[in-house]
PDB file of N, CA and C in Angstrom:
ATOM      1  N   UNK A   1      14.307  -9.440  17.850  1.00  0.00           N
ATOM      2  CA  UNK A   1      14.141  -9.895  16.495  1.00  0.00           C
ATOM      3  C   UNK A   1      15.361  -9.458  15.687  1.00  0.00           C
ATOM      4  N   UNK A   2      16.103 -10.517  14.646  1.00  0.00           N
ATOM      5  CA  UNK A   2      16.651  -9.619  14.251  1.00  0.00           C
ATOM      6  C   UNK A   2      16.004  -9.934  12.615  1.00  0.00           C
ATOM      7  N   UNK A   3      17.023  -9.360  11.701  1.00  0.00           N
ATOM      8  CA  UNK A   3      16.808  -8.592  10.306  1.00  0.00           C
ATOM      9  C   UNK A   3      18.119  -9.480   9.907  1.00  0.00           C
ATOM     10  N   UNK A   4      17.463  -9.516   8.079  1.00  0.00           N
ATOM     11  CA  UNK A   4      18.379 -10.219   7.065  1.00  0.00           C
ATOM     12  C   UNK A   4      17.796  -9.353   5.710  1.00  0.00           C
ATOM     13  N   UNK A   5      18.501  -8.783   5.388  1.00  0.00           N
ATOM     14  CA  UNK A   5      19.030  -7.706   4.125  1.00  0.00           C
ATOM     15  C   UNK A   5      18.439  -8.960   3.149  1.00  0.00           C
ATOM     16  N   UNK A   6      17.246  -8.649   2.058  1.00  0.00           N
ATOM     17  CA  UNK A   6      17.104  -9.605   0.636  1.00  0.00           C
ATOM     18  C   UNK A   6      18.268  -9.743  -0.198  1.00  0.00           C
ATOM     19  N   UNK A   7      18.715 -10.442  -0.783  1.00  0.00           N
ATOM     20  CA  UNK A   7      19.059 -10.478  -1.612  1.00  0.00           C
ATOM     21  C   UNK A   7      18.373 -11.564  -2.872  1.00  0.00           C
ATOM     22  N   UNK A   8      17.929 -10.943  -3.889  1.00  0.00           N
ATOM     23  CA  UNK A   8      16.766 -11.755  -4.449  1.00  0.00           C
ATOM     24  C   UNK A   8      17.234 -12.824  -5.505  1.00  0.00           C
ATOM     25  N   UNK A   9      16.664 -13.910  -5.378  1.00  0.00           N
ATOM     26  CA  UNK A   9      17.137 -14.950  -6.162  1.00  0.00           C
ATOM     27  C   UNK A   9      18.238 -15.850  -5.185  1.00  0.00           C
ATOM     28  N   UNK A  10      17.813 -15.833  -4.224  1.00  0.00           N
ATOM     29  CA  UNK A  10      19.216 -16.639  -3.263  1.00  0.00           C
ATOM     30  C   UNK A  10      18.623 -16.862  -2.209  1.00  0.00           C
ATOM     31  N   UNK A  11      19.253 -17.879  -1.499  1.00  0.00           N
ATOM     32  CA  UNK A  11      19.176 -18.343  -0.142  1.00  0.00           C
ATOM     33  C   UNK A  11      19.625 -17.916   0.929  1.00  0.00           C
ATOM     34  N   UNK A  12      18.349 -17.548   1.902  1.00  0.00           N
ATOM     35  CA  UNK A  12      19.387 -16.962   3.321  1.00  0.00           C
ATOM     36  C   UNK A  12      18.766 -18.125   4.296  1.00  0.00           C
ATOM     37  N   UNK A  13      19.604 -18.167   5.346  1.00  0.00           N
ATOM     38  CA  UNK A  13      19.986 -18.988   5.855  1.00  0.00           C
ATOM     39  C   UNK A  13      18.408 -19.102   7.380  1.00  0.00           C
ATOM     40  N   UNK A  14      17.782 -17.651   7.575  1.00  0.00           N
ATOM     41  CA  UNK A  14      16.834 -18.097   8.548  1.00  0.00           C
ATOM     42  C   UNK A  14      15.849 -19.430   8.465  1.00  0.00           C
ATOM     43  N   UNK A  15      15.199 -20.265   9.509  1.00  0.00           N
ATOM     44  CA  UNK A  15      14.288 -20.814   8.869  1.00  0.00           C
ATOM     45  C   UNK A  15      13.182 -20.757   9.934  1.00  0.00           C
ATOM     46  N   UNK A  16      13.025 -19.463  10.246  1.00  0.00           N
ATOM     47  CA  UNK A  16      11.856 -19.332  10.949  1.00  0.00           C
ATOM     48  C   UNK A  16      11.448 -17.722  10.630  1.00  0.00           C
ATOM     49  N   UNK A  17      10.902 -17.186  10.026  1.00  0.00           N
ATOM     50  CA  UNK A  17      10.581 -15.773   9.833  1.00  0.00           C
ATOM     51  C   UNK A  17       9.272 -15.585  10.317  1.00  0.00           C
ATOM     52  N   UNK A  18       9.392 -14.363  11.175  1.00  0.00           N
ATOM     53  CA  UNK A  18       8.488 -13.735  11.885  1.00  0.00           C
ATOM     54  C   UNK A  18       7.744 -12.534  11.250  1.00  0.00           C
ATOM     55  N   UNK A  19       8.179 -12.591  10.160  1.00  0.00           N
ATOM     56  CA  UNK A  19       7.555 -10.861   9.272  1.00  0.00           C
ATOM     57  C   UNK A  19       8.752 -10.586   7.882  1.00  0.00           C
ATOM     58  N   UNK A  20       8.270  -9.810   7.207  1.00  0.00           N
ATOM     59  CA  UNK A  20       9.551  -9.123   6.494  1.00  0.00           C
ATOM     60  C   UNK A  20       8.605  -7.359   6.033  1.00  0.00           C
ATOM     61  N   UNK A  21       9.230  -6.640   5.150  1.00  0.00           N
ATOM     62  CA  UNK A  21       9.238  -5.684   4.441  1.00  0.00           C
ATOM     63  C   UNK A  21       9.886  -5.479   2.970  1.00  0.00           C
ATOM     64  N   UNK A  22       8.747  -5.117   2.103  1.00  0.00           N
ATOM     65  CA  UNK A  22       9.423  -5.226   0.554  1.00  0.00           C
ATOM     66  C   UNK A  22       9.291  -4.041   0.478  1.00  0.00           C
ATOM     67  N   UNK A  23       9.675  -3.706  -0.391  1.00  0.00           N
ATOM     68  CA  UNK A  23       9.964  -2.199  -1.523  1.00  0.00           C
ATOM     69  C   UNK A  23      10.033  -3.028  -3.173  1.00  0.00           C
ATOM     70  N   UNK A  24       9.142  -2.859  -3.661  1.00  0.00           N
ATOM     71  CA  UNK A  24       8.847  -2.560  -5.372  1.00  0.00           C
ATOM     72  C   UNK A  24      10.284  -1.320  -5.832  1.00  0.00           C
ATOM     73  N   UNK A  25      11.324  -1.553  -6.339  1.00  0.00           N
ATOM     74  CA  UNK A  25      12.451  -0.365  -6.607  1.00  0.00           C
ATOM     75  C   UNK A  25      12.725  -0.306  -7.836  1.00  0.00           C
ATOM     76  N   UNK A  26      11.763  -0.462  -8.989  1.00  0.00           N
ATOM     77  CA  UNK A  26      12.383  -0.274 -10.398  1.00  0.00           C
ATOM     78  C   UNK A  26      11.054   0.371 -11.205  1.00  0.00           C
ATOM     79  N   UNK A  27       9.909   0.908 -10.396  1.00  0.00           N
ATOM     80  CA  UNK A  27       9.097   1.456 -10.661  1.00  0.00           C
ATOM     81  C   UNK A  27       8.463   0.841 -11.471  1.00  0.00           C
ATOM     82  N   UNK A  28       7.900  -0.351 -11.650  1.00  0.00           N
ATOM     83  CA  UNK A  28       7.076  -1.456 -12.411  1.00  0.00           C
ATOM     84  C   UNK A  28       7.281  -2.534 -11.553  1.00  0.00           C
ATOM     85  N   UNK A  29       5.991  -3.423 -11.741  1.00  0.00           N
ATOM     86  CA  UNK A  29       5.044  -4.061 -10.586  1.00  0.00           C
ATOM     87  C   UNK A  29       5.926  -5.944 -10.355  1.00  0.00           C
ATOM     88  N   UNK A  30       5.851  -6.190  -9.703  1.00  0.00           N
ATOM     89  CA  UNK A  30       6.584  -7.159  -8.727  1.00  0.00           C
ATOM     90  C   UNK A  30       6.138  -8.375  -8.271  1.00  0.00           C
ATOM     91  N   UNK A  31       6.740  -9.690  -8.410  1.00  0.00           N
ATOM     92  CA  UNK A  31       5.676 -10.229  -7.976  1.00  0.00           C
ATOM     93  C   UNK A  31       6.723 -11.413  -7.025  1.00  0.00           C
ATOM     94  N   UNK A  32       6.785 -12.015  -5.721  1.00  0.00           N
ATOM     95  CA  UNK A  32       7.554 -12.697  -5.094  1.00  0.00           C
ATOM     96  C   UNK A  32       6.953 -13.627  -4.568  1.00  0.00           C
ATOM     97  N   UNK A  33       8.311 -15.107  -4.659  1.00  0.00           N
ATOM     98  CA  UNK A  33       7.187 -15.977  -3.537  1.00  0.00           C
ATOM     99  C   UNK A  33       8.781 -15.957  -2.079  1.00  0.00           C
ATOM    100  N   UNK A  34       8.850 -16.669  -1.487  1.00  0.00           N
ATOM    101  CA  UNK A  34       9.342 -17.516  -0.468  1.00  0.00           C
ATOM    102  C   UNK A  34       9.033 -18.532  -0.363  1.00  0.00           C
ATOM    103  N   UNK A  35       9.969 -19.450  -0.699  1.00  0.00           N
ATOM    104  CA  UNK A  35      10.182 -21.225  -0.752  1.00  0.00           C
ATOM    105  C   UNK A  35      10.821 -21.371  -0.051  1.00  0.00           C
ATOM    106  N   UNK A  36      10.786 -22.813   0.759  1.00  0.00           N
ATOM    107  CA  UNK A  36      11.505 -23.422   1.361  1.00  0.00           C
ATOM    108  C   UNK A  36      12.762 -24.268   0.858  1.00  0.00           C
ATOM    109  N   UNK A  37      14.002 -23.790   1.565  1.00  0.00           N
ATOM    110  CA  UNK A  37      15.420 -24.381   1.124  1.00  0.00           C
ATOM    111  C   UNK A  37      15.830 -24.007  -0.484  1.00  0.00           C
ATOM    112  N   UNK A  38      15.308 -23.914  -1.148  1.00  0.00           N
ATOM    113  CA  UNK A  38      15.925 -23.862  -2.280  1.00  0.00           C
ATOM    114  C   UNK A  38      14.758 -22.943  -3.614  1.00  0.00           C
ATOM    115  N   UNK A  39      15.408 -22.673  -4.895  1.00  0.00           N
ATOM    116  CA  UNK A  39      14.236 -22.144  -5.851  1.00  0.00           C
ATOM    117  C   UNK A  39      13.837 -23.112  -6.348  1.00  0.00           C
ATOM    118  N   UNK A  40      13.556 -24.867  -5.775  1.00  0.00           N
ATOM    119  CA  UNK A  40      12.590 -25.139  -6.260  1.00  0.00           C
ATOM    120  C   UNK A  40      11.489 -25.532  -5.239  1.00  0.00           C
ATOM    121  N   UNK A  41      11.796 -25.399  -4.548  1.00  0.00           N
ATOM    122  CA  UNK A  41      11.373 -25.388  -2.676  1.00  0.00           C
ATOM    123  C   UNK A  41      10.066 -25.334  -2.694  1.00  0.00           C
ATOM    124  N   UNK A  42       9.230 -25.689  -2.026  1.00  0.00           N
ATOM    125  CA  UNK A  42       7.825 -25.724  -1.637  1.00  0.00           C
ATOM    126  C   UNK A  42       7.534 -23.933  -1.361  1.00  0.00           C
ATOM    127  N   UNK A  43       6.541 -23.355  -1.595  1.00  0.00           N
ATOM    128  CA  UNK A  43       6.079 -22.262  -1.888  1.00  0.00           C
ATOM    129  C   UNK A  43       5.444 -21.954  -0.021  1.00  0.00           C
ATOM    130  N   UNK A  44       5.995 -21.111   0.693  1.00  0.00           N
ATOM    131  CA  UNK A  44       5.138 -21.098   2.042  1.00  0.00           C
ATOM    132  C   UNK A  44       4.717 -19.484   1.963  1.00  0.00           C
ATOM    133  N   UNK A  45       5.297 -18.734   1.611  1.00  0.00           N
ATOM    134  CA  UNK A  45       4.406 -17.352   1.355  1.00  0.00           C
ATOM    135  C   UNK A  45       4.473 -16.830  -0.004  1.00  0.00           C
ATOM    136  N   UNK A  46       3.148 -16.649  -0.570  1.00  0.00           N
ATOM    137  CA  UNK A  46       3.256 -15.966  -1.684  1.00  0.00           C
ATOM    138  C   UNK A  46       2.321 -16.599  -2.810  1.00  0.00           C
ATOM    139  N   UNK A  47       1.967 -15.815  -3.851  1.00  0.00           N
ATOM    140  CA  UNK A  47       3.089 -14.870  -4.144  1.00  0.00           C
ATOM    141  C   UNK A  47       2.606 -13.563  -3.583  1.00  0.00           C
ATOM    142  N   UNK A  48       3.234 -12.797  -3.163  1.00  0.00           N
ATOM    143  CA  UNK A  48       3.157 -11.318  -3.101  1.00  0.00           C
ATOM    144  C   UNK A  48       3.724 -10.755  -4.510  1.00  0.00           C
ATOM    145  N   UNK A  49       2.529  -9.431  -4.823  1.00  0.00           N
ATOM    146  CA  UNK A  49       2.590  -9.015  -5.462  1.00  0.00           C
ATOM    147  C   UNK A  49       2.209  -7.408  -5.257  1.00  0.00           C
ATOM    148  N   UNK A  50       3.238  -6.645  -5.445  1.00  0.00           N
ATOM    149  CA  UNK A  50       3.151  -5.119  -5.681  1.00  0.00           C
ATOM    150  C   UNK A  50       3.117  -4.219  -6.917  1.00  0.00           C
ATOM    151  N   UNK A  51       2.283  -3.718  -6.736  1.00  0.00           N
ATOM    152  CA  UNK A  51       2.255  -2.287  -7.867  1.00  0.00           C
ATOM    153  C   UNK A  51       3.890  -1.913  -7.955  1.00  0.00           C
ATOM    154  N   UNK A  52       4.004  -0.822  -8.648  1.00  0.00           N
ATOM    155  CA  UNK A  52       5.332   0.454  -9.128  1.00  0.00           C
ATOM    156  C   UNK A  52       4.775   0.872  -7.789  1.00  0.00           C
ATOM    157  N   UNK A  53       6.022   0.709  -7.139  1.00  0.00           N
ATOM    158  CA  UNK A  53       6.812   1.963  -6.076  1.00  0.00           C
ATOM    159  C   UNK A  53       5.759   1.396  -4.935  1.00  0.00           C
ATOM    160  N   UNK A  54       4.730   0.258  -5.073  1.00  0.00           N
ATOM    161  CA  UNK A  54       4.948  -0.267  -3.766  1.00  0.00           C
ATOM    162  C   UNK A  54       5.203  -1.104  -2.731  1.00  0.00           C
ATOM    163  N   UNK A  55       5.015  -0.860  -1.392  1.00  0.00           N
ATOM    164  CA  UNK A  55       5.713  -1.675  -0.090  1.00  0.00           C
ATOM    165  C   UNK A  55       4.943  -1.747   0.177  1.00  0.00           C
ATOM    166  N   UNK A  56       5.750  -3.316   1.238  1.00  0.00           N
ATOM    167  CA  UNK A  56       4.456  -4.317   2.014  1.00  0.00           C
ATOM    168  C   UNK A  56       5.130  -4.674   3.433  1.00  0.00           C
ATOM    169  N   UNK A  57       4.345  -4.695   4.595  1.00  0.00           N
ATOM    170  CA  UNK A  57       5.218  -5.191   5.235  1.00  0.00           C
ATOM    171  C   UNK A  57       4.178  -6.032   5.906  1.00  0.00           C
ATOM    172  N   UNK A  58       5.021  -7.490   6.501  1.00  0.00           N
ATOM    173  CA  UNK A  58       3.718  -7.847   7.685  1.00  0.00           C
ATOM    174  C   UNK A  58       4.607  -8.601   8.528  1.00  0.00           C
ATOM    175  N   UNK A  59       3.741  -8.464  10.030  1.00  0.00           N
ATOM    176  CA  UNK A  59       4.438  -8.933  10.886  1.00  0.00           C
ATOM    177  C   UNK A  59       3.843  -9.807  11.814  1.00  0.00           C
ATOM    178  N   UNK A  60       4.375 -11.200  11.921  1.00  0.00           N
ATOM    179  CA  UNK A  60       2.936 -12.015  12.625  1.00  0.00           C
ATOM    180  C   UNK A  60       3.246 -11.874  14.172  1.00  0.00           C
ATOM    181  N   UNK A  61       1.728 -12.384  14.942  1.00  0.00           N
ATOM    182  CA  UNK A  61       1.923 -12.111  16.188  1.00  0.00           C
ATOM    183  C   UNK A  61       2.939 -13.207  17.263  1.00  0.00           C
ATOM    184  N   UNK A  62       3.088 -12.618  18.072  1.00  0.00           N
ATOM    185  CA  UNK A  62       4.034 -13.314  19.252  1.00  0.00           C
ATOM    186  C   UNK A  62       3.890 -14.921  18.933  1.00  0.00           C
ATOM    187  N   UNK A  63       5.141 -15.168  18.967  1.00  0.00           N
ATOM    188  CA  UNK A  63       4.980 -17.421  19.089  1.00  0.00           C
ATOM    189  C   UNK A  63       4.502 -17.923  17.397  1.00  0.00           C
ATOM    190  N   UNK A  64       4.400 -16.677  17.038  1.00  0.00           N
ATOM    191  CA  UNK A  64       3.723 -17.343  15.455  1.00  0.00           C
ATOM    192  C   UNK A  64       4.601 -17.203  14.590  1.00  0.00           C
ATOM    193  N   UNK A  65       4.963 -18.242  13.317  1.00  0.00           N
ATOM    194  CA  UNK A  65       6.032 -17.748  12.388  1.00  0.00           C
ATOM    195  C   UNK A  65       6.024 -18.963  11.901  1.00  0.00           C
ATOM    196  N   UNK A  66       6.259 -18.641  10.408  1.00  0.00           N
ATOM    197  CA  UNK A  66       6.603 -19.468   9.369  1.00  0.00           C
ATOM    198  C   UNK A  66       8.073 -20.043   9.297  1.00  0.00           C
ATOM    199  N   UNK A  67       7.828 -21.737   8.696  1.00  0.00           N
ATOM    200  CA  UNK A  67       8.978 -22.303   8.690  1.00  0.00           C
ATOM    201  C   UNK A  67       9.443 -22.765   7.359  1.00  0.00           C
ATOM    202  N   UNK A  68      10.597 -22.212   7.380  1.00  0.00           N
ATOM    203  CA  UNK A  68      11.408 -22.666   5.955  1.00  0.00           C
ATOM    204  C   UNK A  68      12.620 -23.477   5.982  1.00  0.00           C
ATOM    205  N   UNK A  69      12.416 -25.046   5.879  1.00  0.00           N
ATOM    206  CA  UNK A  69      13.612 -25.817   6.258  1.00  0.00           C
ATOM    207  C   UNK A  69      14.510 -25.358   5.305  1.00  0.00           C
ATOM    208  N   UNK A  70      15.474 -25.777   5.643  1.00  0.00           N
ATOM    209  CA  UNK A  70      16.525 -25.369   4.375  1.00  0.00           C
ATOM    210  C   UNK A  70      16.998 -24.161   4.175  1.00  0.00           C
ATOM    211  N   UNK A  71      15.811 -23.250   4.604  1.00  0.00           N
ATOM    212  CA  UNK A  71      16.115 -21.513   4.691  1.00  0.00           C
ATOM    213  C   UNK A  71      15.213 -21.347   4.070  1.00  0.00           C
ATOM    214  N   UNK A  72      15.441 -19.536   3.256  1.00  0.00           N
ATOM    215  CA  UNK A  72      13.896 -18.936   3.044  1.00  0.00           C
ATOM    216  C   UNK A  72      14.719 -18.715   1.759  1.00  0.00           C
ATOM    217  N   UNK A  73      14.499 -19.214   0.744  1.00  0.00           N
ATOM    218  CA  UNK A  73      14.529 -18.720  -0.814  1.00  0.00           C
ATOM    219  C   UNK A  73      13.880 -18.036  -1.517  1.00  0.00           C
ATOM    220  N   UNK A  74      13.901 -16.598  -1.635  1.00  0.00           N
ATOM    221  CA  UNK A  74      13.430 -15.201  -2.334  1.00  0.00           C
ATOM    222  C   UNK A  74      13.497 -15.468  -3.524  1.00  0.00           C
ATOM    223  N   UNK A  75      12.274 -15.054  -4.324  1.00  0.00           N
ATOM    224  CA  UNK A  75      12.309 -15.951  -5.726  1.00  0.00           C
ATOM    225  C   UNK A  75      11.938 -14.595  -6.419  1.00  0.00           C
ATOM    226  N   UNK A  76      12.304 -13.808  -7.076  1.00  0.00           N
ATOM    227  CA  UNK A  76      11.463 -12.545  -7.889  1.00  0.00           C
ATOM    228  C   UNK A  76      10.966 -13.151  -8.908  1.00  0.00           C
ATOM    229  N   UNK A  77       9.614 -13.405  -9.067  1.00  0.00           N
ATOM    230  CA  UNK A  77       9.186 -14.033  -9.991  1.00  0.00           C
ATOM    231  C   UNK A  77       8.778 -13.108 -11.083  1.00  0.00           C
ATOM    232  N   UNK A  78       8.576 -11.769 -11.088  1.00  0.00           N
ATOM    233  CA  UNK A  78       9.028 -11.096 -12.000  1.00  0.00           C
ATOM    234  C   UNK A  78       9.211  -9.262 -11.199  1.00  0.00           C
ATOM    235  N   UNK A  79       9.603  -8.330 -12.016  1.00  0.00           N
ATOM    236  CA  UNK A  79      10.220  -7.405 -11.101  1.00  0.00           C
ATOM    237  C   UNK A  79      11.076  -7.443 -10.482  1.00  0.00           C
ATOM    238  N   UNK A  80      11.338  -5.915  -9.579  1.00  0.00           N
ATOM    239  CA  UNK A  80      12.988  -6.032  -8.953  1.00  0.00           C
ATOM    240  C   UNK A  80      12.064  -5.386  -7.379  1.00  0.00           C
ATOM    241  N   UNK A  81      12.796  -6.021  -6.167  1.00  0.00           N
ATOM    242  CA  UNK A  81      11.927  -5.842  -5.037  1.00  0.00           C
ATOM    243  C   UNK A  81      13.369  -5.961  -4.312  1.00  0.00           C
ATOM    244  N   UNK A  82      13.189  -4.975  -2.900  1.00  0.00           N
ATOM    245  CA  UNK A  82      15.115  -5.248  -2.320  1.00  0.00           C
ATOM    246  C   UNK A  82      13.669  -5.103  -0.675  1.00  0.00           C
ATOM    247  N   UNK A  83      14.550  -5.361   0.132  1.00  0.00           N
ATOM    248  CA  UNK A  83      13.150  -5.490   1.732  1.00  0.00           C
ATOM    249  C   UNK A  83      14.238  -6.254   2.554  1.00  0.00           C
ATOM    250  N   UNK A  84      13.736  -6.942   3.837  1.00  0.00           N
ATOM    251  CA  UNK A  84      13.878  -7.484   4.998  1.00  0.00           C
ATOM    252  C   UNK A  84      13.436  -8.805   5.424  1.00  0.00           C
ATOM    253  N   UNK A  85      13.761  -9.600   5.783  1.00  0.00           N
ATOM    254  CA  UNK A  85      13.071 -10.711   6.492  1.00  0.00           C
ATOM    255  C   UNK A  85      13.144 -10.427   7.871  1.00  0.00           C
ATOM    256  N   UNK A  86      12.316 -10.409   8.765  1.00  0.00           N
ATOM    257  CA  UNK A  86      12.700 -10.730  10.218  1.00  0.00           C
ATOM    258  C   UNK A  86      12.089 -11.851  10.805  1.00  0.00           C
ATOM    259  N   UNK A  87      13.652 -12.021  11.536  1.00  0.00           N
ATOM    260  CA  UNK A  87      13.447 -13.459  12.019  1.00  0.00           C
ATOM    261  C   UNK A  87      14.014 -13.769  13.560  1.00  0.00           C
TER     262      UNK A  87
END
């Protein structure tokens, strides 16, 4: 598996993610989706939403994984959240 560093509000390039990991990092509560290809992209996970100071991680099982044509667009829909995609 590998790993892609968030960078929030932008497009990374996987389009098959197998899991990720967030971190909540500005100590007030968070809320994210993942769209497909772009920020106006069809919504395939989310929203996730964390408390202050917390993390989420999930990881689906073998052969299973979400698809994001276009790529996976990290949307902070409000809050600051920094994490992982794996893909």
């Amino acid at each position: 598996m590998q790993t892609t560093t968030i960078t929030p509000d932008s497009l990374h390039t996987p389009e098959r993610v197998y899991g990720f990991c967030l971190s909540e990092d500005s100590s007030a509560a968070a809320s994210i989706t993942f769209r497909a290809g772009g920020s106006s992209g069809d919504i395939v996970v989310g929203p996730i939403n964390l408390a202050a100071d917390e993390s989420a991680a999930i990881v689906l099982p073998k052969a299973v994984f979400w698809e994001f044509p276009g790529g996976v667009y990290v949307k902070e829909e409000s809050g600051s959240i920094a994490g992982q995609l794996w893909h």
